[in-house]
Protein backbone atom coordinates (compact mmCIF):
# COMPACT_ATOMS: atom_id res chain seq x y z
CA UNK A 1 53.04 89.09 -134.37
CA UNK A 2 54.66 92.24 -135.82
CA UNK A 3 56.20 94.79 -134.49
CA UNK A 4 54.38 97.21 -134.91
CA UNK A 5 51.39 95.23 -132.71
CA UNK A 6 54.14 94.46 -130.23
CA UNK A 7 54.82 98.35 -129.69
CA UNK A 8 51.36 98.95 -129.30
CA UNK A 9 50.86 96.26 -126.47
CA UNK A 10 54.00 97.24 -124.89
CA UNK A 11 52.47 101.10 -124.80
CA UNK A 12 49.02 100.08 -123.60
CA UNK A 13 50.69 98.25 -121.15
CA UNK A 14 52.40 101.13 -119.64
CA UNK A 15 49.85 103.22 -119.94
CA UNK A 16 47.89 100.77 -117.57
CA UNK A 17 50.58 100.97 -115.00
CA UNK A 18 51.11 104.59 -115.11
CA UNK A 19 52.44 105.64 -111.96
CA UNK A 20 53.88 101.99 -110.89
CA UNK A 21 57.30 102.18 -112.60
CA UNK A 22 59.02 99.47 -111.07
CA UNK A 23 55.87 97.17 -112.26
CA UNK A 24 56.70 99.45 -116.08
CA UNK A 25 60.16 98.45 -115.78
CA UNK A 26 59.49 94.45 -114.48
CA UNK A 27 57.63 93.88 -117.47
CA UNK A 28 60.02 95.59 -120.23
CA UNK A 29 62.66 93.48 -118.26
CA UNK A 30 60.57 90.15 -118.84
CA UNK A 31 59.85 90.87 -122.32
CA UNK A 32 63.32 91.85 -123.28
CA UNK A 33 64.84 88.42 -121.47
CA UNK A 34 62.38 86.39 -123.10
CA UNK A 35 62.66 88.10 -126.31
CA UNK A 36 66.31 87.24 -125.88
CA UNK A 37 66.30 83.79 -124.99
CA UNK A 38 63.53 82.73 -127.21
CA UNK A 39 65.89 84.08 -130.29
CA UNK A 40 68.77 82.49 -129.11
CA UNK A 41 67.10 79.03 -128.12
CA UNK A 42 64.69 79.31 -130.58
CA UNK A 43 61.47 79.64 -129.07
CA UNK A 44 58.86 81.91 -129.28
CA UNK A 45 59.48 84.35 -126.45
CA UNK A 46 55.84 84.65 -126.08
CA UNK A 47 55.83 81.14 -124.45
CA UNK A 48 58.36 82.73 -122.07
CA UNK A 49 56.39 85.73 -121.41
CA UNK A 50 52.97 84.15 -120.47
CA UNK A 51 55.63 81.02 -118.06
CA UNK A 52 56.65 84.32 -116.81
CA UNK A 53 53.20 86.34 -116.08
CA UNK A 54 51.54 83.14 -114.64
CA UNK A 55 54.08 82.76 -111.90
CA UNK A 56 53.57 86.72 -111.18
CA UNK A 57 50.01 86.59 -111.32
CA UNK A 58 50.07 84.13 -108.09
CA UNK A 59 53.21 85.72 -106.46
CA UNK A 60 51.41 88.96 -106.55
CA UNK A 61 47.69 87.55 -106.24
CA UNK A 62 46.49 89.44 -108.58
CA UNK A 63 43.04 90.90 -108.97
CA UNK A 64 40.46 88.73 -111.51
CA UNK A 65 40.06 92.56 -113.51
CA UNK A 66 44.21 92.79 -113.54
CA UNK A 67 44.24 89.11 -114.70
CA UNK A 68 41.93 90.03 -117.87
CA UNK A 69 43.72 92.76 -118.77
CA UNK A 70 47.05 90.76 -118.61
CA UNK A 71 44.98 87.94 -120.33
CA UNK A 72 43.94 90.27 -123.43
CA UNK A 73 47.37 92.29 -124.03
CA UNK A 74 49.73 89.19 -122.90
CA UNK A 75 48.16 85.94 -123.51
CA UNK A 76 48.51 84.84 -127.37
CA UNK A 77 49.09 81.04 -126.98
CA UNK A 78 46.12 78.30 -126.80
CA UNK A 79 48.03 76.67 -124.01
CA UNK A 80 49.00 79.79 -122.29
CA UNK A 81 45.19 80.90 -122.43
CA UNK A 82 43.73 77.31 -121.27
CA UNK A 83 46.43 77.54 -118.14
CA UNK A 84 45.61 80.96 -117.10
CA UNK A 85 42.02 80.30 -117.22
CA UNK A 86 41.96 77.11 -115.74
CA UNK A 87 44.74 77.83 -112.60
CA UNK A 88 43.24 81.90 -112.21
CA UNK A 89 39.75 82.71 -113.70
């Protein structure tokens, strides 16, 4: 994924959450920690980001319409996609 597509999910994702910053500032937290440990372990943070999102998606029981917008913009990973749907939709 390039960055380029990266800044544009990060942007549609805030523009979904207008008006909840500390949900704005939870996820630019996530990404930036997994970003960080997935360079310095060497993994792809986006396995970090969708271990991450599943665990808020039940915390917060989330909505099935909030969970299909996460799914599009967050979800990139066969096995990320196949747990989501399987434990959520």
């Amino acid at each position: 994924m390039t960055l380029d597509k990266i800044d544009q999910i990060i942007q549609e994702i805030i523009q979904h959450e207008t008006g909840v910053p500390h949900r704005i500032n939870h996820f630019l937290k996530v990404y930036g920690f997994a970003k960080a440990i997935g360079e310095q372990e060497g993994i792809d943070h986006q396995v970090l980001v969708g271990a991450d999102f599943l665990v808020n998606i039940y915390e917060k029981e989330m909505k099935k319409d909030q969970i299909r917008f996460v799914r599009n913009k967050i979800f990139k990973t066969k096995t990320g996609l196949e747990y989501l749907d399987r434990m959520f939709l």
